[in-house]
Protein backbone atom coordinates (compact mmCIF):
# COMPACT_ATOMS: atom_id res chain seq x y z
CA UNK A 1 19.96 20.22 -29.25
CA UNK A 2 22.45 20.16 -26.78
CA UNK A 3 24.85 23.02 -26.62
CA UNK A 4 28.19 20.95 -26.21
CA UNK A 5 30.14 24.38 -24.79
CA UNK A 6 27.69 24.15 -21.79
CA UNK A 7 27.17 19.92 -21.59
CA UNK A 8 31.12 19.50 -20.99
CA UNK A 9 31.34 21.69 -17.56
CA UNK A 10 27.81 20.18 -16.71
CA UNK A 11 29.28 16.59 -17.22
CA UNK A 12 31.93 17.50 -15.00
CA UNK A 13 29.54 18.92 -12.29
CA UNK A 14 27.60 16.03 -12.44
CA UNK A 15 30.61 13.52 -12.34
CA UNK A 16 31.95 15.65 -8.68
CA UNK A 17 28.18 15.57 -7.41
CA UNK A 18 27.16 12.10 -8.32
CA UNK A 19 30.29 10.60 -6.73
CA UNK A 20 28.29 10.51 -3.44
CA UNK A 21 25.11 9.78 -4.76
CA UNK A 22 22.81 6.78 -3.82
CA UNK A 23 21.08 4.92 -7.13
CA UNK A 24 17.62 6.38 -6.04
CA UNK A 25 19.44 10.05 -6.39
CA UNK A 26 20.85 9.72 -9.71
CA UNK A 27 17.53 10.43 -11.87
CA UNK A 28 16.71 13.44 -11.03
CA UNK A 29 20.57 14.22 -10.74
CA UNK A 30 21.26 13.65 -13.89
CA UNK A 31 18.00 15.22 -15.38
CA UNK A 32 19.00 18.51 -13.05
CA UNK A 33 22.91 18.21 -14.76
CA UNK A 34 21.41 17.71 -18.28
CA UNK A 35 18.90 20.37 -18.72
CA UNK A 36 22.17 23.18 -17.56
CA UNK A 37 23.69 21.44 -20.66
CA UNK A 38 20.53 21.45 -22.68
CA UNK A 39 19.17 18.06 -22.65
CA UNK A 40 15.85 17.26 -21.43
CA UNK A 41 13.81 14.32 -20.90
CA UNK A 42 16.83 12.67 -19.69
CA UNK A 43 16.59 9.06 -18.50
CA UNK A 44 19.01 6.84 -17.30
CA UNK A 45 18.97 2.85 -17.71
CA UNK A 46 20.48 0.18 -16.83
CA UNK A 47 21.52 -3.32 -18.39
CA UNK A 48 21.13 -6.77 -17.60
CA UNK A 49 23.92 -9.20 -16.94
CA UNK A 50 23.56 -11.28 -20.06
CA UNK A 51 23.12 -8.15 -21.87
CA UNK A 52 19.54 -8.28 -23.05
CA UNK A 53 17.14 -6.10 -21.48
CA UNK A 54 17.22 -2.17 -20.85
CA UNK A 55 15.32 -1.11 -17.47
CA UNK A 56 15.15 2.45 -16.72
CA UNK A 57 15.99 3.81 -13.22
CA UNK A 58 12.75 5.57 -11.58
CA UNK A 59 14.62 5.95 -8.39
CA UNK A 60 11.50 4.95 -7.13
CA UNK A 61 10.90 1.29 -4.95
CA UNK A 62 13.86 -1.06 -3.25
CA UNK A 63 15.31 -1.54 -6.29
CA UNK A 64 15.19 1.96 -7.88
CA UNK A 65 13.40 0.68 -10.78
CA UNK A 66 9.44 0.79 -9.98
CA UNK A 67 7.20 2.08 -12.94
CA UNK A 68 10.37 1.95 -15.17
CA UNK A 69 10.32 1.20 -18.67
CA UNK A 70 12.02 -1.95 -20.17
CA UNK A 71 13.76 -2.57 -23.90
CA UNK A 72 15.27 -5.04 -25.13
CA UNK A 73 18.90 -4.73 -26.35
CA UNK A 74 17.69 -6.15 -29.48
CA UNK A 75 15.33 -4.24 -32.06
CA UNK A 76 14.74 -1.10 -29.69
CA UNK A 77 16.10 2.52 -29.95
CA UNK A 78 17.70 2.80 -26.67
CA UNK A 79 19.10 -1.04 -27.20
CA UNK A 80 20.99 0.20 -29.98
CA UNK A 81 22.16 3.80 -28.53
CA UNK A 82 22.89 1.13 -25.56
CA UNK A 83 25.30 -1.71 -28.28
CA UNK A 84 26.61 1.90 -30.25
CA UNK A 85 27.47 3.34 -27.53
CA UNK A 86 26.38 6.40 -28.91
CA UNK A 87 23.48 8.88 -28.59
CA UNK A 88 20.44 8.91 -30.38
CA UNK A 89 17.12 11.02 -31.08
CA UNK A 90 13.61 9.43 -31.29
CA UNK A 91 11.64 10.68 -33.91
CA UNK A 92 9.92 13.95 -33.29
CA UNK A 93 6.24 13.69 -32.20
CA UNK A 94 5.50 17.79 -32.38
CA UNK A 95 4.36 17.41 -29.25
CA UNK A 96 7.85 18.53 -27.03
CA UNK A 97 7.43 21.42 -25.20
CA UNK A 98 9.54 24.67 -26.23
CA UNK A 99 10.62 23.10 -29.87
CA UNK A 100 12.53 20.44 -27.94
């Protein structure tokens, strides 16, 4: 659960230290910004032009993308979050680490 008294000053760190970041940076940025707010397992993706596929920044290979995972905006979790705009939980496995 995120504690939203900590994820508001985090966001704002984040925002001041990801103004001069490349794309490769940003993952483990925002994954270093996110746990200090209490969000882990943060990943960050990116959409497509015609707005129909999800890729997931790596920060890895030329185009920051390599061994990324890929959704489409239609019938996936993270398409919807993505067309909500909003954030949402997968369904718990049991398997996160520290009852996260």
């Amino acid at each position: 659960m995120v504690d939203r008294g900590r994820a508001t000053p985090a966001l704002v760190r984040l925002m001041q230290a990801g103004h001069t970041a490349t794309l490769e940076q940003l993952p483990d940025l925002i994954a270093e910004y996110a746990a200090g707010a209490g969000a882990y397992d943060t990943a960050v993706f990116v959409v497509d032009i015609r707005e129909t596929v999800l890729r997931r920044i790596t920060g890895n290979g030329p185009d920051a993308g390599t061994g990324g995972q890929e959704f489409t905006v239609q019938g996936t979790l993270p398409g919807q979050a993505y067309q909500r705009v909003d954030l949402l939980a997968e369904p718990t496995t049991g398997n996160a680490p520290d009852g996260r």
